[in-house]
C-alpha atoms as a PDB file:
ATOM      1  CA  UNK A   1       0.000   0.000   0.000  1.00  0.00           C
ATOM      2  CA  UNK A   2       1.167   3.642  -1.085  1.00  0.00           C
ATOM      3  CA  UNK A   3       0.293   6.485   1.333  1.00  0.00           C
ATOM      4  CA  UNK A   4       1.636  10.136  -0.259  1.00  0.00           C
ATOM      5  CA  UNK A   5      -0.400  12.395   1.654  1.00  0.00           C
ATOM      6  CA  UNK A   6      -0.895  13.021   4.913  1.00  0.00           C
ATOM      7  CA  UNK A   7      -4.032  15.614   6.526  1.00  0.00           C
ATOM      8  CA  UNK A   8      -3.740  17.153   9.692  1.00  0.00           C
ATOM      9  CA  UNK A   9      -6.532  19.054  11.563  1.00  0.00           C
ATOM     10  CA  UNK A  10      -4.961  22.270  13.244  1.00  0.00           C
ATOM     11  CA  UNK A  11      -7.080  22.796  16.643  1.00  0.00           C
ATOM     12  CA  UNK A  12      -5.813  20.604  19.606  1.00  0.00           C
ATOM     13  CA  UNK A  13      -4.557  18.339  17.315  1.00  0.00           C
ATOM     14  CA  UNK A  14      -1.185  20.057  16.463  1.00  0.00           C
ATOM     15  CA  UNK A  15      -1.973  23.345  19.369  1.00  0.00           C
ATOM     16  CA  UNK A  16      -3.796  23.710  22.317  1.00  0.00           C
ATOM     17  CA  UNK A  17      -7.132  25.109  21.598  1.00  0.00           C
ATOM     18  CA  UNK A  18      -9.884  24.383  23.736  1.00  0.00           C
ATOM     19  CA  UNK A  19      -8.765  24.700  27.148  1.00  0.00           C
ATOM     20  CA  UNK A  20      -8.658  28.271  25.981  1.00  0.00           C
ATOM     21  CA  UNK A  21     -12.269  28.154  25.218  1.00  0.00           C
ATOM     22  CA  UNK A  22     -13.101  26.503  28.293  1.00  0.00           C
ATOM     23  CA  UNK A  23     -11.267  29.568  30.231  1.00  0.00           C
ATOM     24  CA  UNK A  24     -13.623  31.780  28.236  1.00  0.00           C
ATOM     25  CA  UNK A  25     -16.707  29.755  29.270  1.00  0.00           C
ATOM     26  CA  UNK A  26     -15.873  29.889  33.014  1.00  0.00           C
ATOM     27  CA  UNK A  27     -15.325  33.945  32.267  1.00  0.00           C
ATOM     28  CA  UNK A  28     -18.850  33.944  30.399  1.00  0.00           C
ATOM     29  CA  UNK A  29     -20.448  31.808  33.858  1.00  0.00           C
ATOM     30  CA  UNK A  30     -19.095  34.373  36.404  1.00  0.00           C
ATOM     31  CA  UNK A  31     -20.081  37.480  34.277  1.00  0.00           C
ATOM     32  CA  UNK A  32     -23.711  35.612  34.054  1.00  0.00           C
ATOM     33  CA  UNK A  33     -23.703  34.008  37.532  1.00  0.00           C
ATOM     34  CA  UNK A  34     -27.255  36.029  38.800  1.00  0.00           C
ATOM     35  CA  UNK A  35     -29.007  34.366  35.973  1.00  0.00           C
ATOM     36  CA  UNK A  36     -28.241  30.813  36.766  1.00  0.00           C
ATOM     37  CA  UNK A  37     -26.162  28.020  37.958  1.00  0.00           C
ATOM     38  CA  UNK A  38     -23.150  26.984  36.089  1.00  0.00           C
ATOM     39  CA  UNK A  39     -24.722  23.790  34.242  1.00  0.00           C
ATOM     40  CA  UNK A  40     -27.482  25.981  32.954  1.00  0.00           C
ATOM     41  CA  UNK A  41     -25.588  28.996  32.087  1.00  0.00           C
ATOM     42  CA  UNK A  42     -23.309  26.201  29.622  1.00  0.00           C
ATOM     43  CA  UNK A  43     -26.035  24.570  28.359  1.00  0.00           C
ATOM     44  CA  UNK A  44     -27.461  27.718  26.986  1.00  0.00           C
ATOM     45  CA  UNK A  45     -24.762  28.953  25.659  1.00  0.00           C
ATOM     46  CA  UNK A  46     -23.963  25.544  24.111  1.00  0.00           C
ATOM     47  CA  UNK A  47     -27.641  25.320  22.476  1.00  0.00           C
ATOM     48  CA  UNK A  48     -27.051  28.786  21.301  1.00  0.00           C
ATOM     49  CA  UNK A  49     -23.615  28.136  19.657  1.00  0.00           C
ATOM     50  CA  UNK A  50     -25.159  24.589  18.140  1.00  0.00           C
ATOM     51  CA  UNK A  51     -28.004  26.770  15.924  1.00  0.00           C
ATOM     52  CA  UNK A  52     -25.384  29.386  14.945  1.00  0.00           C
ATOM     53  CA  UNK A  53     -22.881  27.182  13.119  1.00  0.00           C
ATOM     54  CA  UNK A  54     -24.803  27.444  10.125  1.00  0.00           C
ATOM     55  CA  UNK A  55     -24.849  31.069  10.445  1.00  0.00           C
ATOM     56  CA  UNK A  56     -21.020  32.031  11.741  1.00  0.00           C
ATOM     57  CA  UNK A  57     -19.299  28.732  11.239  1.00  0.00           C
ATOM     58  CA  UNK A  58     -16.521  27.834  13.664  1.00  0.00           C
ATOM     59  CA  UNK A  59     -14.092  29.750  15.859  1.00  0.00           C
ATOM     60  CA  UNK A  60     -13.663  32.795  17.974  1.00  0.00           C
ATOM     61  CA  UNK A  61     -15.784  34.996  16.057  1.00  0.00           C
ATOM     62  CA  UNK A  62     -18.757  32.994  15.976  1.00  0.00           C
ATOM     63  CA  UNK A  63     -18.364  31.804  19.714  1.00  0.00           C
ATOM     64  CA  UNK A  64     -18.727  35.612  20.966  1.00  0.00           C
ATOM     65  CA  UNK A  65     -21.063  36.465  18.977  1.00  0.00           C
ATOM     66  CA  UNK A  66     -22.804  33.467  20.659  1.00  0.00           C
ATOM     67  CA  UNK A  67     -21.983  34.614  24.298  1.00  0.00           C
ATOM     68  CA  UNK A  68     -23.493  38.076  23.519  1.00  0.00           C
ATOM     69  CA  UNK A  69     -26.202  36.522  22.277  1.00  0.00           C
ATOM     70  CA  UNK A  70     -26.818  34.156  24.814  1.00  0.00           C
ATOM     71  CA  UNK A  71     -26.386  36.969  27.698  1.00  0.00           C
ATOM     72  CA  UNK A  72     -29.036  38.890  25.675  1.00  0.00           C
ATOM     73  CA  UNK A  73     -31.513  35.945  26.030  1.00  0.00           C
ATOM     74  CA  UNK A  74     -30.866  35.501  29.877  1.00  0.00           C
ATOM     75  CA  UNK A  75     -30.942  38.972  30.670  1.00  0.00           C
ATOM     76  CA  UNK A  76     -34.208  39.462  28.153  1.00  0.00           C
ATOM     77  CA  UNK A  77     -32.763  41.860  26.063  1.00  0.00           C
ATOM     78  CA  UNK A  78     -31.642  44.116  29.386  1.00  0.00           C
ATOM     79  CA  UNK A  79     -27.746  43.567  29.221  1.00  0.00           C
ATOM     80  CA  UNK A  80     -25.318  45.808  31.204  1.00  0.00           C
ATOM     81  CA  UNK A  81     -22.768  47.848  28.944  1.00  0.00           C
ATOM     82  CA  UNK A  82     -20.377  46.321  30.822  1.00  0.00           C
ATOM     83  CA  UNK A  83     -21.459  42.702  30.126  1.00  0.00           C
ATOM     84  CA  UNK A  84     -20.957  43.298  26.522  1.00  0.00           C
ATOM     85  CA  UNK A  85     -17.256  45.033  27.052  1.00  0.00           C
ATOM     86  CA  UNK A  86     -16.234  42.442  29.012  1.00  0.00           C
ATOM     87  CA  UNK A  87     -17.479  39.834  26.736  1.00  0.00           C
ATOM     88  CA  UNK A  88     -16.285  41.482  24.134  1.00  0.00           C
ATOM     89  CA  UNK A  89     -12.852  41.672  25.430  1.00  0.00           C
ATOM     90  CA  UNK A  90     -12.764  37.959  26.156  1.00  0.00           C
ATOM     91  CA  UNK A  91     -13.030  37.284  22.563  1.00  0.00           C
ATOM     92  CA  UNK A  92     -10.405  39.195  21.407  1.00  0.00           C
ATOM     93  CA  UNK A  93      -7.572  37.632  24.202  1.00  0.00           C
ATOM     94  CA  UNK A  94      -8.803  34.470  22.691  1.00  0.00           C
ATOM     95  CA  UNK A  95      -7.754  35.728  18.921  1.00  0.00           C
ATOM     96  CA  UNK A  96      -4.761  37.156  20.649  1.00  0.00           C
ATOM     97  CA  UNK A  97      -3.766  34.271  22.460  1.00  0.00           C
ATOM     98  CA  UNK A  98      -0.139  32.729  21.808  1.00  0.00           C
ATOM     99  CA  UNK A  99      -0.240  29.487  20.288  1.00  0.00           C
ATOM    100  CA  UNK A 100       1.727  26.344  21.902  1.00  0.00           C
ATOM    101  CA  UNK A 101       2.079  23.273  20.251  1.00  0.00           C
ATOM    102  CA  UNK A 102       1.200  20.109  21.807  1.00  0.00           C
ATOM    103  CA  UNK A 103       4.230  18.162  22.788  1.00  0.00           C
ATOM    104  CA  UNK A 104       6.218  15.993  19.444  1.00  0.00           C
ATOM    105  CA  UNK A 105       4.636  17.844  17.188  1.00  0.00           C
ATOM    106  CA  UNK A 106       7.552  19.474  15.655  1.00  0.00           C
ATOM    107  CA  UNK A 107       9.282  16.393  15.630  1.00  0.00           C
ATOM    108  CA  UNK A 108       6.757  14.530  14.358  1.00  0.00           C
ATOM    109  CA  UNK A 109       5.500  16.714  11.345  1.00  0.00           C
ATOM    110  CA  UNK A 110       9.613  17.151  10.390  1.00  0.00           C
ATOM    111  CA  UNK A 111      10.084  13.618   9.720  1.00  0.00           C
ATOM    112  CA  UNK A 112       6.608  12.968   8.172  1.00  0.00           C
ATOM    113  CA  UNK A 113       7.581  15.971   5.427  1.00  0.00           C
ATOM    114  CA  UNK A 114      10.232  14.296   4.689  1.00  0.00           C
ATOM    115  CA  UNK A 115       8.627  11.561   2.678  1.00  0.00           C
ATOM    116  CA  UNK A 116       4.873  12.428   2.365  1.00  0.00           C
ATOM    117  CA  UNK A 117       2.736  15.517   1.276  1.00  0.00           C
ATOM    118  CA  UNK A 118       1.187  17.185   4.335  1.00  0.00           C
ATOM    119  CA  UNK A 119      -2.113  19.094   3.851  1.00  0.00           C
ATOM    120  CA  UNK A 120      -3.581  21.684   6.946  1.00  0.00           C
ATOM    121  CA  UNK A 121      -7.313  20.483   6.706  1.00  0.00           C
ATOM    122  CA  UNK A 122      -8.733  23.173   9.461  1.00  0.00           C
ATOM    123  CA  UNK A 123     -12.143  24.273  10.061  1.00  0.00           C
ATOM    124  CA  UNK A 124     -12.878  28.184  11.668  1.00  0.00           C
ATOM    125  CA  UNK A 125     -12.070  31.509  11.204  1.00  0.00           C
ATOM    126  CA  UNK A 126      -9.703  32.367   7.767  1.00  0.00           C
ATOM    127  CA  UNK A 127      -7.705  34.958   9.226  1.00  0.00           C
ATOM    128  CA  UNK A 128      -7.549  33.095  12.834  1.00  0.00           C
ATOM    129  CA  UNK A 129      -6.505  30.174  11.104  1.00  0.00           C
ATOM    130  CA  UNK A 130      -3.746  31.798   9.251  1.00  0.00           C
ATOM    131  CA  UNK A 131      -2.769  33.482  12.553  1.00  0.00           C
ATOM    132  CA  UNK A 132      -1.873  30.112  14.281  1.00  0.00           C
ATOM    133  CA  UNK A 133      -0.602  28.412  11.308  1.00  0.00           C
ATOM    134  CA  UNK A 134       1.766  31.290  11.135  1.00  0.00           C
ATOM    135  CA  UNK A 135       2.437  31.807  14.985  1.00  0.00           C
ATOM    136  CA  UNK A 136       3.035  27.383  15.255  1.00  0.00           C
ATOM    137  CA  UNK A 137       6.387  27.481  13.156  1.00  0.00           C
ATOM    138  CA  UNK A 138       4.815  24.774  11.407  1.00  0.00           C
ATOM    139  CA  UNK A 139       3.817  26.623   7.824  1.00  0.00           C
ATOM    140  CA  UNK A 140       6.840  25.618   6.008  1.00  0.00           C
ATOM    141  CA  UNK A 141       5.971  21.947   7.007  1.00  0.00           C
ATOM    142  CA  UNK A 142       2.837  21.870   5.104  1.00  0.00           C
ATOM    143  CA  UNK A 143       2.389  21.766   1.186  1.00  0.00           C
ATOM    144  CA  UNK A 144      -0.844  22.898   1.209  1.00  0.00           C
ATOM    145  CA  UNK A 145      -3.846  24.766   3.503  1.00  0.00           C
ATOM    146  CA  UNK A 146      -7.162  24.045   3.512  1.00  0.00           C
ATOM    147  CA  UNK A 147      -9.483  25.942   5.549  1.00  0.00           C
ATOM    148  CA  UNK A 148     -12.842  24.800   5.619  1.00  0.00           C
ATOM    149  CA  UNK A 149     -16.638  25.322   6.546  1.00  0.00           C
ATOM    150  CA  UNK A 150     -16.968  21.790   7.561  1.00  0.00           C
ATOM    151  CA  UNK A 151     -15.689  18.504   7.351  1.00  0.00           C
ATOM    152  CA  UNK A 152     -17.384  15.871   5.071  1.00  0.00           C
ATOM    153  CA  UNK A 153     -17.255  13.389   3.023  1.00  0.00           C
ATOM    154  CA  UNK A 154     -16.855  15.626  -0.581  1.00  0.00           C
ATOM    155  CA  UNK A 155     -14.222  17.829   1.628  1.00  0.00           C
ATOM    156  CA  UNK A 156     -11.633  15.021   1.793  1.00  0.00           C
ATOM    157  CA  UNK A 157     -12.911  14.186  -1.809  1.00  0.00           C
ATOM    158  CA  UNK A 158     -11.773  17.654  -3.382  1.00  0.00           C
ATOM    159  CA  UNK A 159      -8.731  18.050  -0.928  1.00  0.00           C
ATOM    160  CA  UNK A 160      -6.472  14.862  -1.297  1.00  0.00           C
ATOM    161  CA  UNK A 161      -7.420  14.450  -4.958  1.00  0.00           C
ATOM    162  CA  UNK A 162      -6.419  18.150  -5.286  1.00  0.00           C
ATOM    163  CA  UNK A 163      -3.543  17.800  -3.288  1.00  0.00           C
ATOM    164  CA  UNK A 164      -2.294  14.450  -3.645  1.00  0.00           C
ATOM    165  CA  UNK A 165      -3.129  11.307  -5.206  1.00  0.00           C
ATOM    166  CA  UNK A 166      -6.739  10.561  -4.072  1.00  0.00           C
ATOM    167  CA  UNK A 167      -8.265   9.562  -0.295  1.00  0.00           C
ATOM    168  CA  UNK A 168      -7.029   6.089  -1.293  1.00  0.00           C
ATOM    169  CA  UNK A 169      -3.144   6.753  -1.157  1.00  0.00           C
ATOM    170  CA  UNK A 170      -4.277   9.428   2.350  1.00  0.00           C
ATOM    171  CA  UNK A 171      -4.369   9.440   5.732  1.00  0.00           C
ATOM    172  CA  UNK A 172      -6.286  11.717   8.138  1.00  0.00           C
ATOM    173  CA  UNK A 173      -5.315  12.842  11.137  1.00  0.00           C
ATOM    174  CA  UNK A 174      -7.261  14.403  14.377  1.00  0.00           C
ATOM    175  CA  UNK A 175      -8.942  14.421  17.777  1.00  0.00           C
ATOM    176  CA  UNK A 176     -12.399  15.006  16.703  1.00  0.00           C
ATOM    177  CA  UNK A 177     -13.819  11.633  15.759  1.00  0.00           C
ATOM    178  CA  UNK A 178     -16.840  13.371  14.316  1.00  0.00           C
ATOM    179  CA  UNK A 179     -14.852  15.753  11.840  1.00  0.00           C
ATOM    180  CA  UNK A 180     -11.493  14.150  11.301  1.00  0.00           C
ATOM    181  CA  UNK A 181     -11.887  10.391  11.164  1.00  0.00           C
ATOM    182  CA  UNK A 182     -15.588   9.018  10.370  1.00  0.00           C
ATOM    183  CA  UNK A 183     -15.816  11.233   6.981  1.00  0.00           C
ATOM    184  CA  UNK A 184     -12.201  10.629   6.072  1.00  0.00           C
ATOM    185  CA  UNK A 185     -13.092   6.498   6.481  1.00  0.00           C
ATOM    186  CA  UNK A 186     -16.254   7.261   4.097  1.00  0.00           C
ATOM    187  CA  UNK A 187     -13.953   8.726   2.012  1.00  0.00           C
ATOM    188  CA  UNK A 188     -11.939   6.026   1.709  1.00  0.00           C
ATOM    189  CA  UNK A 189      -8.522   7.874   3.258  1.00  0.00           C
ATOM    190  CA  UNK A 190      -6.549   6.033   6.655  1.00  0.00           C
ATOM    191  CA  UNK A 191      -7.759   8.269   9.507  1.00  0.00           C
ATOM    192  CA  UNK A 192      -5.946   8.329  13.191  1.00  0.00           C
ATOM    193  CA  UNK A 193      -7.345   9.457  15.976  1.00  0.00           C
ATOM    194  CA  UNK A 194      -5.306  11.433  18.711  1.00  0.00           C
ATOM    195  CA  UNK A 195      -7.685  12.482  21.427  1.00  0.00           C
ATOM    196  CA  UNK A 196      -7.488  15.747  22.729  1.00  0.00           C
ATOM    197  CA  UNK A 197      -7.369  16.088  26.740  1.00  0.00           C
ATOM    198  CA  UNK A 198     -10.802  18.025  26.517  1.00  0.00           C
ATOM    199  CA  UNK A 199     -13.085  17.896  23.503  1.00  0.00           C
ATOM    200  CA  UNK A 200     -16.265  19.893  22.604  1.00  0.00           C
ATOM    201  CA  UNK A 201     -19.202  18.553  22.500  1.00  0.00           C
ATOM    202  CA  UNK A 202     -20.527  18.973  18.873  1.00  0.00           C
ATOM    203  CA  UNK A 203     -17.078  16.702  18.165  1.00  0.00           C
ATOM    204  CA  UNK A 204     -18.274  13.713  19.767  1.00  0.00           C
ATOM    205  CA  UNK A 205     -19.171  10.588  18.126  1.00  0.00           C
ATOM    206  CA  UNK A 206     -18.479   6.820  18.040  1.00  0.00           C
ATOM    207  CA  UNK A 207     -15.078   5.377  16.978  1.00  0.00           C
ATOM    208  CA  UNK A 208     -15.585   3.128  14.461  1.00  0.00           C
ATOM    209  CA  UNK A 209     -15.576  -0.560  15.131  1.00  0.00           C
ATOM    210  CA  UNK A 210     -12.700  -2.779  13.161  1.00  0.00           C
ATOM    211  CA  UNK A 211     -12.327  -0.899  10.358  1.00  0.00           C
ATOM    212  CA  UNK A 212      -9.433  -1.578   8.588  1.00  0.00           C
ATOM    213  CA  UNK A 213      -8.445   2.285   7.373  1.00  0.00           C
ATOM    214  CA  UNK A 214      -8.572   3.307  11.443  1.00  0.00           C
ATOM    215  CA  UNK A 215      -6.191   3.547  13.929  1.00  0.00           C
ATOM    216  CA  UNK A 216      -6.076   5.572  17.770  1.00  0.00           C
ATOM    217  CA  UNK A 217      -3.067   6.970  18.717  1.00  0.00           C
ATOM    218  CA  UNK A 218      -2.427   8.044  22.506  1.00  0.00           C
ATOM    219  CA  UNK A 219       0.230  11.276  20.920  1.00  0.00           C
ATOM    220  CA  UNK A 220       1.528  12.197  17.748  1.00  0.00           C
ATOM    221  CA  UNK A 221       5.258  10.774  17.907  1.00  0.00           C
ATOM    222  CA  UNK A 222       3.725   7.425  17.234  1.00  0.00           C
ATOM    223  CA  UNK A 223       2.205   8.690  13.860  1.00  0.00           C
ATOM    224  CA  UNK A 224       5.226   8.229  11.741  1.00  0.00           C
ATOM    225  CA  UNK A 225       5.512   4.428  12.542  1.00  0.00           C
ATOM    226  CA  UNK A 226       1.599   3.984  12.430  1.00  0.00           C
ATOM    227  CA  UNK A 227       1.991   5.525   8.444  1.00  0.00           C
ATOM    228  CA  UNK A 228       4.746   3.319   8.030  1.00  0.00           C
ATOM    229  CA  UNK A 229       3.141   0.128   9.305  1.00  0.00           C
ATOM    230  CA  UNK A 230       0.057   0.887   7.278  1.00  0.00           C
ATOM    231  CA  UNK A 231       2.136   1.117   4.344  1.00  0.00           C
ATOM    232  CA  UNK A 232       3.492  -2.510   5.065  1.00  0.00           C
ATOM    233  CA  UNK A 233      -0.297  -3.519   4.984  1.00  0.00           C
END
């Protein structure tokens, strides 16, 4: 078996990126905390964010947005100046926020360049994105950036057949098993999980069960063997 290109989803799977938003929803709970208790206060704002996707997409952007309009619900349209500054404020630390790579990533994306074709397959915000990629280090790494809406099926179509040699000779690479590995599989691409110490929610989903294209990796410096081994068949 040939493999030539290898995908890599950008949030928590090569930097940290959702603790941060996790900081940002304790921030949101203590700026809301006379209109409910912290497990209601979330699960607004998490039914709120869920129904905006279609309407912002993903990342920082679309998640304040969100907030605002979530404190605007709970505080029936009566929201404190203040409330809005501070939320406001919160969103753009998060866009300012220095980006840290999770431990063997460097390592492992320098000897991975070396003999495949590695593509950024990212979802969120374009210039966000772009911020990261830059900030990481990593940019020179990657042969190709694709930053998309949303992960499918037809995404990892269009992106290894425009970037390498087809899903069949591809692997994909994450920690969301809901955007980076089940529509890879159906694409027909390898896909590798690498969990994430926290994940959100709309991520979730089932790992698939024996499938032949999968594998679960506990960190990224055992991805370069994995490729390797799959290769071997």
């Amino acid at each position: 078996m040939t493999i030539t290109t290898v995908g890599l989803d950008a949030d928590d799977t090569l930097w940290h990126n959702e603790t941060i938003f996790r900081l940002t929803h304790a921030r949101f709970v203590d700026l809301l905390a006379d209109h409910g208790d912290e497990a209601m206060l979330q699960g607004r704002l998490a039914e709120v964010e869920s129904r905006n996707l279609r309407l912002y997409g993903y990342g920082v952007k679309g998640f304040t947005l969100s907030m605002i309009e979530t404190a605007m619900e709970l505080t029936n349209g009566d929201l404190p100046p203040h409330v809005v500054r501070e939320i406001l404020a919160a969103g753009r630390e998060m866009l300012a926020h220095p980006v840290e790579t999770l431990p063997g990533v460097d390592e492992a994306l320098a000897e991975l360049s070396e003999k495949y074709r590695l593509v950024l397959v990212t979802k969120g915000d374009l210039l966000d994105q772009e911020r990261k990629l830059a900030a990481s280090g990593l940019g020179d790494l990657f042969a190709a950036v694709e930053i998309v809406s949303e992960k499918t099926r037809a995404t990892y179509d269009r992106v290894f057949a425009r970037h390498g040699t087809g899903p069949e000779e591809a692997v994909m690479v994450g920690n969301s098993m809901k955007s980076d590995v089940l529509p890879a599989l159906e694409a027909g691409a390898f896909a590798v999980h690498i969990p994430y110490v926290v994940t959100w929610a709309h991520e979730l989903a089932d790992a698939p069960e024996n499938h032949p294209r999968y594998g679960a990796l506990e960190a990224i410096d055992r991805l370069p063997g994995w490729i390797a081994a799959a290769e071997r068949g």
